[in-house]
Protein backbone atom coordinates (compact mmCIF):
# COMPACT_ATOMS: atom_id res chain seq x y z
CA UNK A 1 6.31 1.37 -10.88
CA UNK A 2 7.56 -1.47 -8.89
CA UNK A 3 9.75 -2.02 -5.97
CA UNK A 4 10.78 -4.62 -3.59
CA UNK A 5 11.13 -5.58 0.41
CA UNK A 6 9.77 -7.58 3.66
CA UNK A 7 6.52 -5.82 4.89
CA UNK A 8 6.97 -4.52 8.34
CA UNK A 9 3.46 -3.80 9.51
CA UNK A 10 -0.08 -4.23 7.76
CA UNK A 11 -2.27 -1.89 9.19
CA UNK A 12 -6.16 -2.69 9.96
CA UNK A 13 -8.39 -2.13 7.13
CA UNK A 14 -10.65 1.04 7.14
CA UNK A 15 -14.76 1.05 6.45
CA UNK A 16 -16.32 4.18 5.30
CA UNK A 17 -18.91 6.26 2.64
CA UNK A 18 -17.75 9.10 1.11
CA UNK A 19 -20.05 12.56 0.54
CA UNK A 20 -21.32 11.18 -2.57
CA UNK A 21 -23.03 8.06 -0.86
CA UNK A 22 -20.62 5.33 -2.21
CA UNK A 23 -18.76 2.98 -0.36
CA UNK A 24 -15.03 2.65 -0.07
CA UNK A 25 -12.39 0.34 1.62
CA UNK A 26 -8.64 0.54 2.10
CA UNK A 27 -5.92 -1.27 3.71
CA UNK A 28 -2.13 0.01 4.18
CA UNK A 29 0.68 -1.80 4.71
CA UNK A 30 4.37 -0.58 5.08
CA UNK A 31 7.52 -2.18 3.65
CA UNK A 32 11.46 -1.83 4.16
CA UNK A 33 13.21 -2.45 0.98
CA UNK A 34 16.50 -4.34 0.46
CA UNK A 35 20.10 -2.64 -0.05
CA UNK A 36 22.86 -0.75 1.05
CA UNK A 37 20.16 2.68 2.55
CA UNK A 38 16.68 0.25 3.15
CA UNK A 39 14.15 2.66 2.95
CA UNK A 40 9.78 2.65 4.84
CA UNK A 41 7.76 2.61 2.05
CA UNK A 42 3.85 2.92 3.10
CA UNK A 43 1.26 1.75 0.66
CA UNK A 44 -2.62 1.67 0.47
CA UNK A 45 -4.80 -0.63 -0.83
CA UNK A 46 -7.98 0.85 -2.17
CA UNK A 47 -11.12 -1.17 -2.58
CA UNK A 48 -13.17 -3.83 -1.25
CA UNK A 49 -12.23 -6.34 -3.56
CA UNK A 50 -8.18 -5.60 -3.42
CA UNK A 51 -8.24 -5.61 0.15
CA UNK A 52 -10.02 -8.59 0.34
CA UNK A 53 -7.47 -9.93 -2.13
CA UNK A 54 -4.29 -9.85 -0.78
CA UNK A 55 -3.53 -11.32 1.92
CA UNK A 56 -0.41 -9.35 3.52
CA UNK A 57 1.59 -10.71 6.94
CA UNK A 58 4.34 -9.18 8.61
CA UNK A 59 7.70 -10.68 7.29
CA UNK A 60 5.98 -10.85 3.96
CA UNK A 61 9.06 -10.42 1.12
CA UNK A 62 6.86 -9.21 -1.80
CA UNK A 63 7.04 -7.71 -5.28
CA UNK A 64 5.01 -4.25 -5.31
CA UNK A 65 3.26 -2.91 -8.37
CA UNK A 66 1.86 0.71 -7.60
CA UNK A 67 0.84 3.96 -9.02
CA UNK A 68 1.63 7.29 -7.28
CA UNK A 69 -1.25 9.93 -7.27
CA UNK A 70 -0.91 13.56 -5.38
CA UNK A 71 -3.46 15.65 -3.84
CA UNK A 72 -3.94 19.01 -2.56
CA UNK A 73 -5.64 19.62 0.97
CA UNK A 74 -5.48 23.10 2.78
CA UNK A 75 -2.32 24.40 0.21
CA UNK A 76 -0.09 21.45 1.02
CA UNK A 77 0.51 18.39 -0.99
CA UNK A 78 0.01 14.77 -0.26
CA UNK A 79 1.39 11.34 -1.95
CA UNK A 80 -0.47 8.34 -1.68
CA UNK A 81 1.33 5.00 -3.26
CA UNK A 82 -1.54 3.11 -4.53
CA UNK A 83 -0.61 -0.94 -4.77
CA UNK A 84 -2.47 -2.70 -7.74
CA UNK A 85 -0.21 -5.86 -7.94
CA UNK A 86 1.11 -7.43 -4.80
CA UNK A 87 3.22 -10.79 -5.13
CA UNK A 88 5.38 -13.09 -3.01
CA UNK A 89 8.89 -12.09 -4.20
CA UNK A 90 12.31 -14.35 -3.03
CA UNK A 91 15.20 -12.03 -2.09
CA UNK A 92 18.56 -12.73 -3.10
């Protein structure tokens, strides 16, 4: 999927190792698209590499390629919007 807007915020990258002993890294970062109803779309960032990769300011306009991936945690569902292509965009 792919959507458009200016980021609003990019949010402080987070350290940690999961149960399984492996490292992980992610960074999120919330837009506003463009339009007639602008909607807050957050995203994440996962990996050390890909959130070394981008480099994401406030003000930003970018192009966002992401996958969407849902979880299950105490009988409620969760949606995480996973970026894996993040571009300078020009608005019209």
């Amino acid at each position: 999927m792919e959507v458009t807007g200016i980021i609003q915020e990019v949010f402080e990258p987070q350290y940690g190792t999961s149960k399984a002993g492996m490292d992980w890294a992610k960074r999120e970062f919330l837009i506003v698209t463009q339009g007639q109803y602008p909607k807050h779309i957050l995203f994440t960032i996962s990996g050390k590499d890909r959130v070394q990769q981008f480099i994401l300011h406030k003000d930003m306009p970018v192009k966002v390629q992401f996958d969407v991936d849902c979880r299950e945690y105490n009988e409620r569902w969760y949606n995480t919007l996973t970026a894996w292509k993040v571009e300078m965009w020009q608005p019209a």
